[in-house]
Protein backbone atom coordinates (compact mmCIF):
# COMPACT_ATOMS: atom_id res chain seq x y z
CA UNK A 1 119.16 120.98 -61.01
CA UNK A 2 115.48 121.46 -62.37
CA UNK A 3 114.31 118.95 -65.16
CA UNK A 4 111.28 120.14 -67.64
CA UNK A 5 108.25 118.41 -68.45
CA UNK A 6 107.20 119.65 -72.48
CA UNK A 7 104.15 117.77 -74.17
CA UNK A 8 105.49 116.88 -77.72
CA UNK A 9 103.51 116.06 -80.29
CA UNK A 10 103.23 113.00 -82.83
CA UNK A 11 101.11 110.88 -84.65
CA UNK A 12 100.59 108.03 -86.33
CA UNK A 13 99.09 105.19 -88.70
CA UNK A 14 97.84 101.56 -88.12
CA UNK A 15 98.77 99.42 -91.41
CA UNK A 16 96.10 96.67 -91.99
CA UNK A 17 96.20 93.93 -94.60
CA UNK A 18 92.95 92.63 -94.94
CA UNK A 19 92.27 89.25 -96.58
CA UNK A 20 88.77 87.95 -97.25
CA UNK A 21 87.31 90.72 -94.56
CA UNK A 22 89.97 89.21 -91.93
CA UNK A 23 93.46 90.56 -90.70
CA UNK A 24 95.91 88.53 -91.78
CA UNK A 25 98.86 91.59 -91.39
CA UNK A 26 99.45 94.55 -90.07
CA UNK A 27 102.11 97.28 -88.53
CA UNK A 28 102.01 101.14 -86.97
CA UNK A 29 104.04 103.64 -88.00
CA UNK A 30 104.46 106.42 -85.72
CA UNK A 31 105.89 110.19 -87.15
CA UNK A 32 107.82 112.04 -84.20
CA UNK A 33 110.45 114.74 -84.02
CA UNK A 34 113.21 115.68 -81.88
CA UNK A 35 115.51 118.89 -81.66
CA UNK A 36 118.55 117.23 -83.93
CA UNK A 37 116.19 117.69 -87.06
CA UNK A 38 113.44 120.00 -88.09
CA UNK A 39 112.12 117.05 -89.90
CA UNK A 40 110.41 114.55 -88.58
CA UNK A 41 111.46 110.50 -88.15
CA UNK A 42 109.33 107.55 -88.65
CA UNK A 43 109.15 104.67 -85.98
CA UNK A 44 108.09 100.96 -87.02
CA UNK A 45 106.19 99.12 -84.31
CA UNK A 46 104.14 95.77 -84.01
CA UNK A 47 104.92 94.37 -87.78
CA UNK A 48 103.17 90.82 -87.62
CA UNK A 49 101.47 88.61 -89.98
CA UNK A 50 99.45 85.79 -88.75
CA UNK A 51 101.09 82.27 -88.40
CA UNK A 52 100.15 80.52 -91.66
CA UNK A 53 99.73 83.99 -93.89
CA UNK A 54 103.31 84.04 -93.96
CA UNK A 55 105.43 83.93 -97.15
CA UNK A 56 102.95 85.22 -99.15
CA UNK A 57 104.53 88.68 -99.84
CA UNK A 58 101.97 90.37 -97.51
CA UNK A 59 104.64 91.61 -94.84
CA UNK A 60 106.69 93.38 -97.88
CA UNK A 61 103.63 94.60 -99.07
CA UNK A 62 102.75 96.29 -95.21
CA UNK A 63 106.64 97.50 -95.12
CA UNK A 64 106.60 98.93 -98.79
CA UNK A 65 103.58 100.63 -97.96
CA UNK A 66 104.76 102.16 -94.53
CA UNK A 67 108.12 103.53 -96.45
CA UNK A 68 106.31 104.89 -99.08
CA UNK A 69 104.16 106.88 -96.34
CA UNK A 70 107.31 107.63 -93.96
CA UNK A 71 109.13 109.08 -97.15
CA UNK A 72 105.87 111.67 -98.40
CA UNK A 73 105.69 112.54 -94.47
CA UNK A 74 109.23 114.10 -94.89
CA UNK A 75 110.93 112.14 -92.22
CA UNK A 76 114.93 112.39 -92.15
CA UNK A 77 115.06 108.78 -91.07
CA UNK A 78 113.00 105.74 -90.31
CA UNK A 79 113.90 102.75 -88.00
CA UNK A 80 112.37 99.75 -85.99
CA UNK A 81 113.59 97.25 -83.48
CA UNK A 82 113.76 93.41 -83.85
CA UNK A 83 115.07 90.74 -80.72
CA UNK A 84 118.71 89.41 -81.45
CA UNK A 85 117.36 86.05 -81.85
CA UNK A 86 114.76 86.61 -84.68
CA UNK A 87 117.80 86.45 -88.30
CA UNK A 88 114.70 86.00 -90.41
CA UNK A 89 113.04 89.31 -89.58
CA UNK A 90 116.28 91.16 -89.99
CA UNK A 91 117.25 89.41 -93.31
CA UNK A 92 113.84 90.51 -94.53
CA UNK A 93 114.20 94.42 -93.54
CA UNK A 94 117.62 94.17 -94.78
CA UNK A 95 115.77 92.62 -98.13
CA UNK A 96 113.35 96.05 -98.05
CA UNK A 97 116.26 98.67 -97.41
CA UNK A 98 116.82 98.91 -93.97
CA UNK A 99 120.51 98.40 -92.44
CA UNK A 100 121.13 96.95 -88.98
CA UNK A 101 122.51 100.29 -87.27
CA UNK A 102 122.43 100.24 -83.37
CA UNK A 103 120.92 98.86 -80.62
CA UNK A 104 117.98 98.96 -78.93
CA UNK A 105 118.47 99.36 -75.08
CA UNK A 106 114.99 99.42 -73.26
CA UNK A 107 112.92 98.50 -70.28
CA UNK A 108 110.13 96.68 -70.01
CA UNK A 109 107.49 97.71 -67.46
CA UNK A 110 104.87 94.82 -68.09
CA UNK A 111 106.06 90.74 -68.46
């Protein structure tokens, strides 16, 4: 049995909503491909708003904004990950178009 290495290549974007010079929001969005498509997919990562910026419609505004750039990138699909635990987070992605699908099996290398 011989397993092979191959570099593939992605890229991606850091979404920051800036308030009054300061962070208050942001969230990556990372464009990758794989064999089943010739298009690309989109990968949501690190959405957060800070603790008392929430509510304000700046996390739709981040999300609406990463679609909108996943879509004109040409990917086939987009998806993100969320704990079990957290029903807010997935009633708001389910508010912004995104259906609970799958699950997210990982391993974490640092606590």
């Amino acid at each position: 049995m011989e397993i092979k290495k191959t570099k593939v290549n992605g890229w991606g974007f850091k979404f920051s909503l800036i308030e009054k010079e300061k962070e208050v929001g942001r969230a990556y969005l990372y464009i990758l491909h794989n064999d089943l498509h010739k298009e690309p997919f989109g990968f949501i990562e690190d959405v957060f708003v800070q603790q008392g910026e929430q509510c304000k419609g700046y996390g739709t505004a981040i999300i609406k904004e990463l679609i909108k750039t996943a879509a004109a990138a040409g990917c086939y699909k987009l998806i993100c990950t969320s704990r079990f635990s957290r029903d807010q987070v997935h009633d708001f992605y389910k508010k912004l178009g995104l259906a609970k699908y799958g699950y997210e099996f990982r391993i974490n290398f640092l606590d």
